[in-house]
PDB file of N, CA and C in Angstrom:
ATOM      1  N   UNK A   1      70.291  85.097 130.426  1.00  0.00           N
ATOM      2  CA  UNK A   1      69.496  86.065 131.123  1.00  0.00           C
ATOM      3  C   UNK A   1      69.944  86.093 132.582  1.00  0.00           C
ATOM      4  N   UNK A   2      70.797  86.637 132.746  1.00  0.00           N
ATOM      5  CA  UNK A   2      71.396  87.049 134.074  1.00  0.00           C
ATOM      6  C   UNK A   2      70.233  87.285 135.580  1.00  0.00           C
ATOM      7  N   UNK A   3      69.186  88.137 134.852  1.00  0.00           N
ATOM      8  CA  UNK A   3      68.240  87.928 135.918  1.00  0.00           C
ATOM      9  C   UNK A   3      67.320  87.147 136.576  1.00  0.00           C
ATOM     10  N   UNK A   4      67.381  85.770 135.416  1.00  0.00           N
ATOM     11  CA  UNK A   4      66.528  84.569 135.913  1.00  0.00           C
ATOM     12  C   UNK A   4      67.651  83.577 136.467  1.00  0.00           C
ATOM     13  N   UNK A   5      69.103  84.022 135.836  1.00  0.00           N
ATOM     14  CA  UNK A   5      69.823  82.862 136.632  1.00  0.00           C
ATOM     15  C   UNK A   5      70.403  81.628 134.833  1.00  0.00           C
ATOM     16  N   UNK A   6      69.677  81.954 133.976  1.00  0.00           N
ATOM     17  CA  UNK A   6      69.116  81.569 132.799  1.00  0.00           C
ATOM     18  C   UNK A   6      70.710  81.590 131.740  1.00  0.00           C
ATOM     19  N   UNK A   7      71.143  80.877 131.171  1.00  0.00           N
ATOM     20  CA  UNK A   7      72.186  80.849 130.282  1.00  0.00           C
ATOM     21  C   UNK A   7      71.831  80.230 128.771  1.00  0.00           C
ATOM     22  N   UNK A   8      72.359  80.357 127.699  1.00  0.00           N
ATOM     23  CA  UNK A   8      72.131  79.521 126.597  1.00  0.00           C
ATOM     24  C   UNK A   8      73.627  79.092 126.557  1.00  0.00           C
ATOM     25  N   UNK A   9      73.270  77.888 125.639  1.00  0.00           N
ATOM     26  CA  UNK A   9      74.201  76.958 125.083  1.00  0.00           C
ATOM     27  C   UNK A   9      74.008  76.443 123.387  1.00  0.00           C
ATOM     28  N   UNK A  10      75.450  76.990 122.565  1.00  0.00           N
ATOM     29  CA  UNK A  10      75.331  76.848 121.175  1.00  0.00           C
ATOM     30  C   UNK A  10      76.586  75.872 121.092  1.00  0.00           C
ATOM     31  N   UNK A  11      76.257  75.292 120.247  1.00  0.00           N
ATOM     32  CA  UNK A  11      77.760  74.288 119.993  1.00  0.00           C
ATOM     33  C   UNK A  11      77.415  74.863 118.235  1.00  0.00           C
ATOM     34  N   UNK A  12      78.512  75.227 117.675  1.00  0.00           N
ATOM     35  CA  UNK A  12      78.769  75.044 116.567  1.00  0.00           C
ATOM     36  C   UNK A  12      80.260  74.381 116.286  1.00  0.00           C
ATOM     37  N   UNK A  13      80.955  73.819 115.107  1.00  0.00           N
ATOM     38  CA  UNK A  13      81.758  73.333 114.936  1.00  0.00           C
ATOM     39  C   UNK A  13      83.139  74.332 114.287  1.00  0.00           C
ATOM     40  N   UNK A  14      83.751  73.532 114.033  1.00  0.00           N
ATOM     41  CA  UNK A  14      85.192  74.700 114.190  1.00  0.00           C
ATOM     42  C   UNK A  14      85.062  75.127 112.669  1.00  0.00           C
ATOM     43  N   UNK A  15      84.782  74.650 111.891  1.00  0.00           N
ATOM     44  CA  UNK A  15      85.052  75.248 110.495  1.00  0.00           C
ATOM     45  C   UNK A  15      83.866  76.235 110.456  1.00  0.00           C
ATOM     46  N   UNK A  16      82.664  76.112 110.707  1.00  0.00           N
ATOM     47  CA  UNK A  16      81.725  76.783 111.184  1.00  0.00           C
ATOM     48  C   UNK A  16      82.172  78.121 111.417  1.00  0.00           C
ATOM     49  N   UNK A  17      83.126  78.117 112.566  1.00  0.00           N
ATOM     50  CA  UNK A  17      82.827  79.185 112.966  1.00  0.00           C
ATOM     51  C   UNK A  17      84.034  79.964 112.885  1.00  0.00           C
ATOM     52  N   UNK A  18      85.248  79.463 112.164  1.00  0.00           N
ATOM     53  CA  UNK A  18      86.559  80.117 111.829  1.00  0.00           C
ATOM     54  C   UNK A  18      86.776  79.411 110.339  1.00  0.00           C
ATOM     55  N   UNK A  19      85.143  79.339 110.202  1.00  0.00           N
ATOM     56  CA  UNK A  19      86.181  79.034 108.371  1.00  0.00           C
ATOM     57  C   UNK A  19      86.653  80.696 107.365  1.00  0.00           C
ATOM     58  N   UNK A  20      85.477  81.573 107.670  1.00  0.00           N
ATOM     59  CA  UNK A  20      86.410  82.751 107.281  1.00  0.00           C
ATOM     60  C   UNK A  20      87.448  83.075 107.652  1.00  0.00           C
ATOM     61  N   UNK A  21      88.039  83.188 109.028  1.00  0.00           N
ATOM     62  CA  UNK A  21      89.180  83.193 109.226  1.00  0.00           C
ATOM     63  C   UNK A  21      90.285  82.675 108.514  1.00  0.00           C
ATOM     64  N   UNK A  22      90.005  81.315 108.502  1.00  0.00           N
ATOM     65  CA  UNK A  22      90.976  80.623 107.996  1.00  0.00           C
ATOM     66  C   UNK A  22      90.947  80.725 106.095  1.00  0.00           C
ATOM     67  N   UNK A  23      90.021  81.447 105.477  1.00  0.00           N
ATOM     68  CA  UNK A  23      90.219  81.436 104.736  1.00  0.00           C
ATOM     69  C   UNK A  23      90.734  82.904 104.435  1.00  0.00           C
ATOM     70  N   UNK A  24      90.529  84.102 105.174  1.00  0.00           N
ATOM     71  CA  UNK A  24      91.508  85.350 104.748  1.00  0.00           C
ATOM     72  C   UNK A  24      92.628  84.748 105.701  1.00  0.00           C
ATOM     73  N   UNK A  25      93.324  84.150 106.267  1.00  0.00           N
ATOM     74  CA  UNK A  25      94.071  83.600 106.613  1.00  0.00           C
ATOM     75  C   UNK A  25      95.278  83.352 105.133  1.00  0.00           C
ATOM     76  N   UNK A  26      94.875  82.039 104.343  1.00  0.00           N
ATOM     77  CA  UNK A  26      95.290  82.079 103.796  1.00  0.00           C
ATOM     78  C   UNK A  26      95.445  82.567 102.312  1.00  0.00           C
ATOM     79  N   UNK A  27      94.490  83.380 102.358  1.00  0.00           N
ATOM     80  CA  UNK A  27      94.426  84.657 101.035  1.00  0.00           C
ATOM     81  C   UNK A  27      95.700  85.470 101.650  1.00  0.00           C
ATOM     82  N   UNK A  28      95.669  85.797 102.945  1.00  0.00           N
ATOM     83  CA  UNK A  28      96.773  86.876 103.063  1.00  0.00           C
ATOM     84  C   UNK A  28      98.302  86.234 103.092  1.00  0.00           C
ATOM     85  N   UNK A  29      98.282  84.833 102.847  1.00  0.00           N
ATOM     86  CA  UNK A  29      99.553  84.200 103.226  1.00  0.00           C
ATOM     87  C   UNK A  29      99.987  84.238 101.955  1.00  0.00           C
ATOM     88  N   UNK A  30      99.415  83.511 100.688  1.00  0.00           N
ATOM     89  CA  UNK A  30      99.435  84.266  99.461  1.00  0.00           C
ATOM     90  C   UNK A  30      99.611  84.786  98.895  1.00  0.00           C
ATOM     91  N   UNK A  31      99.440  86.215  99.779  1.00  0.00           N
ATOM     92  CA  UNK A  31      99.551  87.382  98.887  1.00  0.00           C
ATOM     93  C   UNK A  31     101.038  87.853  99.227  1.00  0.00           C
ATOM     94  N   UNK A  32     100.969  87.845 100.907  1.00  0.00           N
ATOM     95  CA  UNK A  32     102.549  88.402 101.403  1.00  0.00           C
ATOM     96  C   UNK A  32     103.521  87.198 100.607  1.00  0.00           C
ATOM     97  N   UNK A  33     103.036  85.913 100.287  1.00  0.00           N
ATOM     98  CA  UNK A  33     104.362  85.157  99.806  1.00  0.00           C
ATOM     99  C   UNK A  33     104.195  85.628  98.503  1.00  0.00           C
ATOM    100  N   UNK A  34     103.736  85.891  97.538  1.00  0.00           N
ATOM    101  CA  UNK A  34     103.813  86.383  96.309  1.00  0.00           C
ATOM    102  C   UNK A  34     104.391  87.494  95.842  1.00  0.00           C
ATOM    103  N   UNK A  35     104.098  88.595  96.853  1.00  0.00           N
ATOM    104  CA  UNK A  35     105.123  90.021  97.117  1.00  0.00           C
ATOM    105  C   UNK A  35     106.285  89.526  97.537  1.00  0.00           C
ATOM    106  N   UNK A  36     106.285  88.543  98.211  1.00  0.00           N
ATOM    107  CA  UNK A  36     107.942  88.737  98.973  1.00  0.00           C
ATOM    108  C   UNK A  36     108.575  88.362  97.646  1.00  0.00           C
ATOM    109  N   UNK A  37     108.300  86.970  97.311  1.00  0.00           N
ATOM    110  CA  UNK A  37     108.995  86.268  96.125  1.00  0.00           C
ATOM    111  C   UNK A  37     109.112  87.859  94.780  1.00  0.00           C
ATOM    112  N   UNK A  38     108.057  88.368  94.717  1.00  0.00           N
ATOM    113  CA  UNK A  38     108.635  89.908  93.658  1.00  0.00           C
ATOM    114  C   UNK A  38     109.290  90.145  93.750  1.00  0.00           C
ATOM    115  N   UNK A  39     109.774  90.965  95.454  1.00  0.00           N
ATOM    116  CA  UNK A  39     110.487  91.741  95.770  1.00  0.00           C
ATOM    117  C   UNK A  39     112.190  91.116  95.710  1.00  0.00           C
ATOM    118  N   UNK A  40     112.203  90.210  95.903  1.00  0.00           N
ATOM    119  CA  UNK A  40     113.454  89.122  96.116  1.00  0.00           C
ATOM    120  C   UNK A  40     113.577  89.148  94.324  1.00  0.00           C
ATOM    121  N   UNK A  41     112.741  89.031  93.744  1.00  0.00           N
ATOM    122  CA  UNK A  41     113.060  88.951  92.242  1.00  0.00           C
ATOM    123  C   UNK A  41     113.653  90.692  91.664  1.00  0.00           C
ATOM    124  N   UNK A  42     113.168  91.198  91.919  1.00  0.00           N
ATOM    125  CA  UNK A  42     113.553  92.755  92.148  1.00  0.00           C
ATOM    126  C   UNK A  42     114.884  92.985  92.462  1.00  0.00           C
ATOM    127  N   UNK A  43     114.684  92.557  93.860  1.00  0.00           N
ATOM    128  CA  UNK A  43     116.059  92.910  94.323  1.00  0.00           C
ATOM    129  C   UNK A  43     116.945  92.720  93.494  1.00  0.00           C
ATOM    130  N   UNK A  44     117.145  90.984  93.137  1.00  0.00           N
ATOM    131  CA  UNK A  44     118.041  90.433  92.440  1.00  0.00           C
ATOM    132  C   UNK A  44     119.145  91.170  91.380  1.00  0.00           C
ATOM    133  N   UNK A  45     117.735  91.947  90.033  1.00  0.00           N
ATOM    134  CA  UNK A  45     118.018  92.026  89.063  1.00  0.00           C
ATOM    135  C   UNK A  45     118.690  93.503  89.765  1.00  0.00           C
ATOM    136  N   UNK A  46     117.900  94.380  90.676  1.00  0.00           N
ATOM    137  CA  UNK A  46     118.655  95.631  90.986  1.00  0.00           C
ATOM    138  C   UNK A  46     119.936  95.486  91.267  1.00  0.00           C
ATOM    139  N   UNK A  47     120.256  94.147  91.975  1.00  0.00           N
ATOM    140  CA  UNK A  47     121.692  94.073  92.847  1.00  0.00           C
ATOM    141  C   UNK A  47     122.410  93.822  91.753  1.00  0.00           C
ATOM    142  N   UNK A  48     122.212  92.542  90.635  1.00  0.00           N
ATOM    143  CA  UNK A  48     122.998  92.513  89.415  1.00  0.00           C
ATOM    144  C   UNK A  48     123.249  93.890  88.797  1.00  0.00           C
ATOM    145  N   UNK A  49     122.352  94.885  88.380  1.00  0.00           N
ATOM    146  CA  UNK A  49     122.242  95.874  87.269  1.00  0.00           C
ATOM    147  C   UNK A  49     123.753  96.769  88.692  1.00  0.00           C
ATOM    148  N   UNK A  50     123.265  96.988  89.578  1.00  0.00           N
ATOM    149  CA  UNK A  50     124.179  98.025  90.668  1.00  0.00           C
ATOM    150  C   UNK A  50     125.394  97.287  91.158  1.00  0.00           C
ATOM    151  N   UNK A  51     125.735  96.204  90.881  1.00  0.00           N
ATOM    152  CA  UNK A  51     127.275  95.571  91.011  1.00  0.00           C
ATOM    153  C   UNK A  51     127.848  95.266  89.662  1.00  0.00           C
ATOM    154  N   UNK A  52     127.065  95.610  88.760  1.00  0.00           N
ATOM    155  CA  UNK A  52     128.129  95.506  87.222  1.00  0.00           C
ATOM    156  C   UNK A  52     128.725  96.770  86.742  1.00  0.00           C
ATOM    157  N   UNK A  53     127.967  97.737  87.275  1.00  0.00           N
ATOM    158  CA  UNK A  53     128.223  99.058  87.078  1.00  0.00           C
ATOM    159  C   UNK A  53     129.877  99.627  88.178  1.00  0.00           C
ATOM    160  N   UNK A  54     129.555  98.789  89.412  1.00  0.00           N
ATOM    161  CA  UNK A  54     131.104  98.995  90.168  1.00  0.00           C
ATOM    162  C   UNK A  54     132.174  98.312  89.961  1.00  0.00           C
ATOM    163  N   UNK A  55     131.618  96.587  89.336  1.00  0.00           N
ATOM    164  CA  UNK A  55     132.411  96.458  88.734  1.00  0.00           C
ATOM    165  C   UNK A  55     133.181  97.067  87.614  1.00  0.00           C
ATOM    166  N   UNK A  56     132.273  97.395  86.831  1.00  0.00           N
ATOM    167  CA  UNK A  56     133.121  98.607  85.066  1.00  0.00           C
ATOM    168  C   UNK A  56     133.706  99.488  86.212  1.00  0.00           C
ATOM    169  N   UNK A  57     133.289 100.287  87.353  1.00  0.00           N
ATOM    170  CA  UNK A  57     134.121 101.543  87.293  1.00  0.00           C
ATOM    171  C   UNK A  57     135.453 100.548  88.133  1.00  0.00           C
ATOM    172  N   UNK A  58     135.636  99.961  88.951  1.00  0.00           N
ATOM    173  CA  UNK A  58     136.911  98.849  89.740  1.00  0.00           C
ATOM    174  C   UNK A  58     137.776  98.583  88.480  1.00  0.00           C
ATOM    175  N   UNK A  59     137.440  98.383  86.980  1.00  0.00           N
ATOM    176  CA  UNK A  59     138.123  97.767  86.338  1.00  0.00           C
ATOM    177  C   UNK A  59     138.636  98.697  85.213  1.00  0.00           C
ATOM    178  N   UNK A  60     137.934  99.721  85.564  1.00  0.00           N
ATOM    179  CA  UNK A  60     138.472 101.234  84.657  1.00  0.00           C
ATOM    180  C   UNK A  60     139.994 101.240  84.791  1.00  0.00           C
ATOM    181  N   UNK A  61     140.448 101.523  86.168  1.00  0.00           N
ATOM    182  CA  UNK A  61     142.011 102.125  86.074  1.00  0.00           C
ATOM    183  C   UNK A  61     142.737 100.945  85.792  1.00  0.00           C
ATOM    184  N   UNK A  62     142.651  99.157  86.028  1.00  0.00           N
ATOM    185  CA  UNK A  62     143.217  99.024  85.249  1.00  0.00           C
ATOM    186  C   UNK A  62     143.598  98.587  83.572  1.00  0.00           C
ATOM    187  N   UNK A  63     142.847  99.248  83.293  1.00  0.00           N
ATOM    188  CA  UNK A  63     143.505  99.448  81.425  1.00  0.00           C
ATOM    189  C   UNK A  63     144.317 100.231  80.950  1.00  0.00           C
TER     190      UNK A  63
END
């Protein structure tokens, strides 16, 4: 209360008061590592399926 001069004081503790945080914290760490690891699995099979195909055409002329 600014006009009496008057302040409060709360102590709460840290999990208290950033345990949601810390728990979409690591829901979202989770999730982006679970997409990444897809996408890297993705990639993979795309990069195999799109370098066998240049390989066949590289190995066309010579036969």
């Amino acid at each position: 209360m600014p006009d009496y001069g008057w302040g409060i004081i709360a102590e709460i503790d840290v999990e208290e008061g950033f345990g949601a945080l810390y728990q979409l914290r690591d829901y979202l760490m989770f999730v982006f590592g679970a997409v990444a690891v897809g996408v890297i699995i993705i990639a993979f099979f795309l990069g195999e399926k799109i370098s066998a195909r240049i390989q066949h055409i590289t190995e066309l002329p010579k036969k």
